[in-house]
Protein backbone atom coordinates (compact mmCIF):
# COMPACT_ATOMS: atom_id res chain seq x y z
CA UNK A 1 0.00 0.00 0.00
CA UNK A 2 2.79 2.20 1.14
CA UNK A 3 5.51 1.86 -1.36
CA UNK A 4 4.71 4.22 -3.98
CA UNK A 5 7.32 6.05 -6.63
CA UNK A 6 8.70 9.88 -7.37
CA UNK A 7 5.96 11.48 -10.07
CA UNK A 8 7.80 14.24 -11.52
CA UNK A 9 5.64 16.94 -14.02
CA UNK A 10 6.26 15.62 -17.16
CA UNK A 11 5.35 12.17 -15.98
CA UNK A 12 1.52 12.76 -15.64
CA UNK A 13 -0.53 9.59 -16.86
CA UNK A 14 -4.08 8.69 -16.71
CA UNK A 15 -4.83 9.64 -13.15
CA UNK A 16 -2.58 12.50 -12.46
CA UNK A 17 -2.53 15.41 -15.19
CA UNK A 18 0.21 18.47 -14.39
CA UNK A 19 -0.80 21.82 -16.00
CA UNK A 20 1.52 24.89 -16.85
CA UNK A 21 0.58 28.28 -15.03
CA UNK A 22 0.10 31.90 -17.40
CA UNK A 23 3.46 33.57 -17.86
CA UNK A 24 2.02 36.29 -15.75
CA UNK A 25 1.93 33.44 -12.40
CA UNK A 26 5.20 31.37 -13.65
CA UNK A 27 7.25 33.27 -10.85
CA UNK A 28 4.97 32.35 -8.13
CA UNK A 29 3.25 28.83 -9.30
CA UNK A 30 5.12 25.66 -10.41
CA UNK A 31 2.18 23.82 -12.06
CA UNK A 32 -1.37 22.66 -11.20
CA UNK A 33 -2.40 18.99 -11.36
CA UNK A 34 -5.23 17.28 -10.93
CA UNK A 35 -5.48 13.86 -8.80
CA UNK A 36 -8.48 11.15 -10.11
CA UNK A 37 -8.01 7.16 -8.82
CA UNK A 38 -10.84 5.33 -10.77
CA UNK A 39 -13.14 3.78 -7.96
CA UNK A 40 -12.61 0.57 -9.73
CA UNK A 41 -8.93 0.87 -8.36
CA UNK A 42 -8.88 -2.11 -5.79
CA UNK A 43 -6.04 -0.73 -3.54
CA UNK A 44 -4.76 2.77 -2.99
CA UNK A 45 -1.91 4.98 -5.63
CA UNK A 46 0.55 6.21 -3.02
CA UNK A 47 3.24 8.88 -4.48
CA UNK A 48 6.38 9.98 -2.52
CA UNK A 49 6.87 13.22 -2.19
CA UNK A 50 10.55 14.37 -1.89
CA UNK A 51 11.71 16.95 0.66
CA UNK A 52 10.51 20.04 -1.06
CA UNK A 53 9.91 23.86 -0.05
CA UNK A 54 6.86 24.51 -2.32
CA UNK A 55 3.57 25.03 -1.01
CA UNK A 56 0.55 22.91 -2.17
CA UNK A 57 -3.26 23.80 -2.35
CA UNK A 58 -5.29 21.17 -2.47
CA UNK A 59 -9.15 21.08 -2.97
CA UNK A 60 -11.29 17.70 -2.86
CA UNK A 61 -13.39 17.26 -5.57
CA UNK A 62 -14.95 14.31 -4.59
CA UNK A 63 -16.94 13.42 -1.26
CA UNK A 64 -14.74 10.10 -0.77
CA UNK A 65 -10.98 11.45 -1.82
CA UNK A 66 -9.82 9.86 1.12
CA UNK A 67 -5.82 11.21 1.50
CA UNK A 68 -3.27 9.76 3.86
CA UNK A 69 0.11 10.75 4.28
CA UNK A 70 2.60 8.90 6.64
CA UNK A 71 6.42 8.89 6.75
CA UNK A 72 8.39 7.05 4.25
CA UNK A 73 10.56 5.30 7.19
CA UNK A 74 9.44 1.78 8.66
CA UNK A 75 7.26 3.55 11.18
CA UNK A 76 5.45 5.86 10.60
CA UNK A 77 2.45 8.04 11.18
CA UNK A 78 -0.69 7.80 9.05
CA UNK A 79 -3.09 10.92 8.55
CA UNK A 80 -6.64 11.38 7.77
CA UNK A 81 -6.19 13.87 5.52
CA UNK A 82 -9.49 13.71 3.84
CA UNK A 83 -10.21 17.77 3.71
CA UNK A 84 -9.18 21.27 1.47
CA UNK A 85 -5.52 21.54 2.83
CA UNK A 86 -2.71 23.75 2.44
CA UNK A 87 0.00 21.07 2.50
CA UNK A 88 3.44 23.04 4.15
CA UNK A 89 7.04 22.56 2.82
CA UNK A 90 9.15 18.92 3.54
CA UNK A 91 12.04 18.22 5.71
CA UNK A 92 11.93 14.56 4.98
CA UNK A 93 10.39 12.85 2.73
CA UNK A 94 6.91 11.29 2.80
CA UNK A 95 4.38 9.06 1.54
CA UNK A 96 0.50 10.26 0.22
CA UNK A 97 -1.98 7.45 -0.90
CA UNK A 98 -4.85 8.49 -2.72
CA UNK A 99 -7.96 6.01 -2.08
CA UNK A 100 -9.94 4.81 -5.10
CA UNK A 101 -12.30 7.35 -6.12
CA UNK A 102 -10.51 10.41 -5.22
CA UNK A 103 -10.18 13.32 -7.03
CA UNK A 104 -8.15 16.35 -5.98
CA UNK A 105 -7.56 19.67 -7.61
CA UNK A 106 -4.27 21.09 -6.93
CA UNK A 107 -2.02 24.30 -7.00
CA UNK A 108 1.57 24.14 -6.48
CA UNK A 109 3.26 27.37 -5.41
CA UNK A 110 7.20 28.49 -6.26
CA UNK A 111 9.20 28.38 -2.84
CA UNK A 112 8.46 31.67 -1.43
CA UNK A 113 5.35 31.48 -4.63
CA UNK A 114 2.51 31.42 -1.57
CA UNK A 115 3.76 33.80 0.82
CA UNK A 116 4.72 36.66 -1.43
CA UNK A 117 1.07 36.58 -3.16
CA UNK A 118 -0.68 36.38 0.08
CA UNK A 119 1.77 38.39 2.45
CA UNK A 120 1.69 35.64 4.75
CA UNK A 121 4.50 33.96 6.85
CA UNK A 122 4.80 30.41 6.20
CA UNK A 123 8.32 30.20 8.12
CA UNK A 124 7.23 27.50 11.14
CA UNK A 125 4.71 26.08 8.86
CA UNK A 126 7.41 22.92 7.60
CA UNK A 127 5.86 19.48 7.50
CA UNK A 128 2.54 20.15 7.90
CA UNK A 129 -0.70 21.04 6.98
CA UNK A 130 -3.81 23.43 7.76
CA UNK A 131 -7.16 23.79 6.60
CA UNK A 132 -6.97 25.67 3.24
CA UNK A 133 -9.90 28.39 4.44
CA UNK A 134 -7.90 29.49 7.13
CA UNK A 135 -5.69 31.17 3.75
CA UNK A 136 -8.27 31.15 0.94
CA UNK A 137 -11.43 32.16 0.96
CA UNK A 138 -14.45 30.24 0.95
CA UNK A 139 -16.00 31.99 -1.94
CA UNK A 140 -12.96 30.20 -4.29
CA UNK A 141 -12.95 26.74 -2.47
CA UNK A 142 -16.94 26.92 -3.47
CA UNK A 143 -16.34 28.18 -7.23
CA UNK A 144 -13.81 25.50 -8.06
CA UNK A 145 -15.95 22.51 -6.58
CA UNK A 146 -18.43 23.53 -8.86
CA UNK A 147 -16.55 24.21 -12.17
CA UNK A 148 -16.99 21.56 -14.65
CA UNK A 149 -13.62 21.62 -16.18
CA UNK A 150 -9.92 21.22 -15.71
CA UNK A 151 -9.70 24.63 -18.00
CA UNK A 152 -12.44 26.22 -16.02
CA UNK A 153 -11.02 25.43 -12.59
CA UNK A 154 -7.74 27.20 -14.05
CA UNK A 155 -8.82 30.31 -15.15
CA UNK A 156 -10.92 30.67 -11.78
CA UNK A 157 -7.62 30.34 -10.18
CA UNK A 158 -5.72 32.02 -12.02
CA UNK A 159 -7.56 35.42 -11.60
CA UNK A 160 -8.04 34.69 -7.91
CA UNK A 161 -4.40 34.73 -7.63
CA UNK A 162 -3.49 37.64 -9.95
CA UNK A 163 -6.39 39.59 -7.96
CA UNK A 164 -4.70 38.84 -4.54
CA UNK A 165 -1.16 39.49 -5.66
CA UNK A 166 -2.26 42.76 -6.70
CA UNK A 167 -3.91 43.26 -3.24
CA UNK A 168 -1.06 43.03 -1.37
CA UNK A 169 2.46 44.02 -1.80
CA UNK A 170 5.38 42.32 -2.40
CA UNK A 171 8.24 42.67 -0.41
CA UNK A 172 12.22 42.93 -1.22
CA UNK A 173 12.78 40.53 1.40
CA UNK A 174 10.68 37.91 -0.37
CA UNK A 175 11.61 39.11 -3.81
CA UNK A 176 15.31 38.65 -2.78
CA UNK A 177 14.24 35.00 -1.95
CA UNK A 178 12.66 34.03 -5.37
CA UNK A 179 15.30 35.55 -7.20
CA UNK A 180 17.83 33.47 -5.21
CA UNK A 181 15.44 30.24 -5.82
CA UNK A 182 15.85 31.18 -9.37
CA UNK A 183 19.27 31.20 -9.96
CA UNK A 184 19.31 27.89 -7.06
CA UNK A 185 16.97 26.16 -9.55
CA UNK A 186 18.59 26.74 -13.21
CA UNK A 187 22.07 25.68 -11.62
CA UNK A 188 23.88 28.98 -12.69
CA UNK A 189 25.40 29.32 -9.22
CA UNK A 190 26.11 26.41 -7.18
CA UNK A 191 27.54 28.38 -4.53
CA UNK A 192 25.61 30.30 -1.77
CA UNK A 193 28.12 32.95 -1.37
CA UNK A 194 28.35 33.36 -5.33
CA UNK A 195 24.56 33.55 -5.37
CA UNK A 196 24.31 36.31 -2.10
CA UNK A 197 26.88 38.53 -4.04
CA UNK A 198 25.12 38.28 -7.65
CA UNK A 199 21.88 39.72 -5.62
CA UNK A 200 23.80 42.11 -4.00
CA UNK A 201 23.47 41.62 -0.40
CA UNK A 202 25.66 39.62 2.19
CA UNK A 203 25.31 35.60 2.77
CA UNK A 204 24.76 36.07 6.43
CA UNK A 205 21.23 38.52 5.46
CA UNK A 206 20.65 36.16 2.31
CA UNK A 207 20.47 33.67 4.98
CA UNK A 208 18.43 35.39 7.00
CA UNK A 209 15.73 36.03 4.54
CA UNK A 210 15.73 32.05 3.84
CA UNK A 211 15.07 31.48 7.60
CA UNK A 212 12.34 34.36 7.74
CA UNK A 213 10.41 32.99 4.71
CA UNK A 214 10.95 29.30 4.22
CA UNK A 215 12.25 28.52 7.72
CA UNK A 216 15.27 26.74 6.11
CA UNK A 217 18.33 28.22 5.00
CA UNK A 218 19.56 28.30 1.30
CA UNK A 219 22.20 25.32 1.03
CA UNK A 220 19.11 23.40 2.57
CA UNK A 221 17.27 24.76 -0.44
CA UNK A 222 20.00 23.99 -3.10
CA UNK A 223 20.77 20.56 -2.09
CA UNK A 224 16.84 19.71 -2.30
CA UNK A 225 16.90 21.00 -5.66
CA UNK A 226 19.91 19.37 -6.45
CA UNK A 227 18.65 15.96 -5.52
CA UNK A 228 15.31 16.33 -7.09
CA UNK A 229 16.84 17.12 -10.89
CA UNK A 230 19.68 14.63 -10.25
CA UNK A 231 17.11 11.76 -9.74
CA UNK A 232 15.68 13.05 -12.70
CA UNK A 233 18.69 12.20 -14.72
CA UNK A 234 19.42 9.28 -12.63
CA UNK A 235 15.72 8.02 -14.49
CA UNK A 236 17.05 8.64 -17.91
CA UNK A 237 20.89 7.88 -17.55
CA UNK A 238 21.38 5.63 -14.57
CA UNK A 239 24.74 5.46 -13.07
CA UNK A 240 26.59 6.34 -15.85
CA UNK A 241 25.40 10.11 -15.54
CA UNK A 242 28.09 12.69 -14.60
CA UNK A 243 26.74 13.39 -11.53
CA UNK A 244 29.51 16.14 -10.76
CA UNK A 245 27.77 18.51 -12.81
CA UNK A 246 25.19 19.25 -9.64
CA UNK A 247 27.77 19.72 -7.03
CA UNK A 248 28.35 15.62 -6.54
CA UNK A 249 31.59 14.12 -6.00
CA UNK A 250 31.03 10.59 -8.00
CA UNK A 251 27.50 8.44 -8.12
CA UNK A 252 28.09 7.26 -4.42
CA UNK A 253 27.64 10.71 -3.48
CA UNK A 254 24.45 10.73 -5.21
CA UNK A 255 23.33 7.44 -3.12
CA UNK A 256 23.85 8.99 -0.53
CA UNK A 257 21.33 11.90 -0.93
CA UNK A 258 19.02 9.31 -2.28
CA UNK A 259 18.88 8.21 1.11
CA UNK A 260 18.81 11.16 3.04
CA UNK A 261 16.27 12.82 1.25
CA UNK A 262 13.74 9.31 0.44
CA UNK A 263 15.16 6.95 2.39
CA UNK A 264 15.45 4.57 -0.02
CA UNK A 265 18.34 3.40 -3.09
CA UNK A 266 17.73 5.74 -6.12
CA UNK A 267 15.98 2.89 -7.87
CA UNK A 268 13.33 2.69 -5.31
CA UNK A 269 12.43 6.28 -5.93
């Protein structure tokens, strides 16, 4: 039931579909995807998510999307987690299993994507989850469970979330952050010094600004995102990839993360 597999975005099938955001969102949201498990499913589809600083919306839309989440590790805890959620950023990796019949909708923020359009701090906020109307109003949660279409549930939130970035203002703090997620994420700079310099302000206040949004610092961020693009490769290549371009000594090295961050041997993953 439990052992599930990394789905990365361009690995949707035919019961999880990823969608792009406008180019107006692209700085703030990563993709939306919809969840549906056919109810003639006769166990649960379990995905593992990786240790991750984005910030997930997620809005049943069925009565019996039953959700549980529970560590990846031998023992671990299980979660009812059958409501709309805001699911937080991951320190360790974990396991969600979607009964048959459920159906989710889902918006994936940018690290630092959800704070910055809401003004909100999300900084003690890592590894779990609240009730999504404590953040969103109830007015959207309603208009989405009663769209009729993918495309329609998109362009409802899609100018809920331009209308509330224009509400509030973003900050330089936060804008600092994204910009340093950025460069993190395209592998320009590997360094954190390198990175605090090109954005013009000192490591120990670039650090600083990682702690006061995302509650983690930014070589916890780049080795995340490291990991998550090398086992990307790692599904294309295998061992034979040169690993060294993302900051690894040799494919051991790689392993190694593999474990820390799913607890399991790349090929498990």
């Amino acid at each position: 039931m439990y052992r599930g597999k990394v789905v990365f975005e361009d690995e949707g099938n035919e019961w999880i579909k990823f969608f792009q955001p406008s180019d107006k969102l692209k700085r703030f949201v990563e993709n939306y995807f919809e969840i549906k498990v056919s109810n003639k499913l006769n166990k649960p589809l379990s995905i593992i998510a990786l240790p991750n600083l984005n910030t997930t919306a997620c809005i049943l839309l069925s009565n019996n999307s039953l959700v549980y989440k529970s560590s990846i590790e031998a023992s671990y805890d299980e979660y009812n987690m059958s409501e709309d959620k805001i699911c937080w950023s991951l320190t360790h990796p974990l396991i969600a299993s979607y009964m048959p019949g459920a159906y989710e909708f889902s918006i994936k923020f940018k690290p630092g994507g959800f704070s910055q359009i809401f003004s909100t701090d999300i900084s003690n906020d890592l590894d779990s989850y609240s009730p999504l109307n404590k953040y969103i109003s109830e007015d959207f949660i309603y208009n989405i469970k009663s769209s009729k279409s993918i495309e329609e549930r998109i362009e409802i939130t899609e100018m809920f979330l331009l209308n509330s970035l224009n509400i509030n203002q973003t900050n330089y703090k936060d804008d600092t952050v994204i910009k340093a997620i950025d460069l993190i994420s395209s592998f320009q700079i590997n360094d954190v010094y390198e990175i605090a310099k090109h954005l013009a302000v000192s490591q120990p206040t670039l650090n600083r600004y990682f702690k006061d949004t995302l509650g983690v610092s930014p070589k916890q961020c780049l080795k995340m995102l490291r990991f998550k693009v090398a086992l990307k490769k790692y599904r294309s290549f295998g061992s034979t990839y040169l690993y060294e371009e993302f900051g690894y000594t040799d494919f051991s090295h790689f392993v190694k993360d593999a474990k820390r961050y799913g607890n399991r041997a790349p090929s498990l993953l």
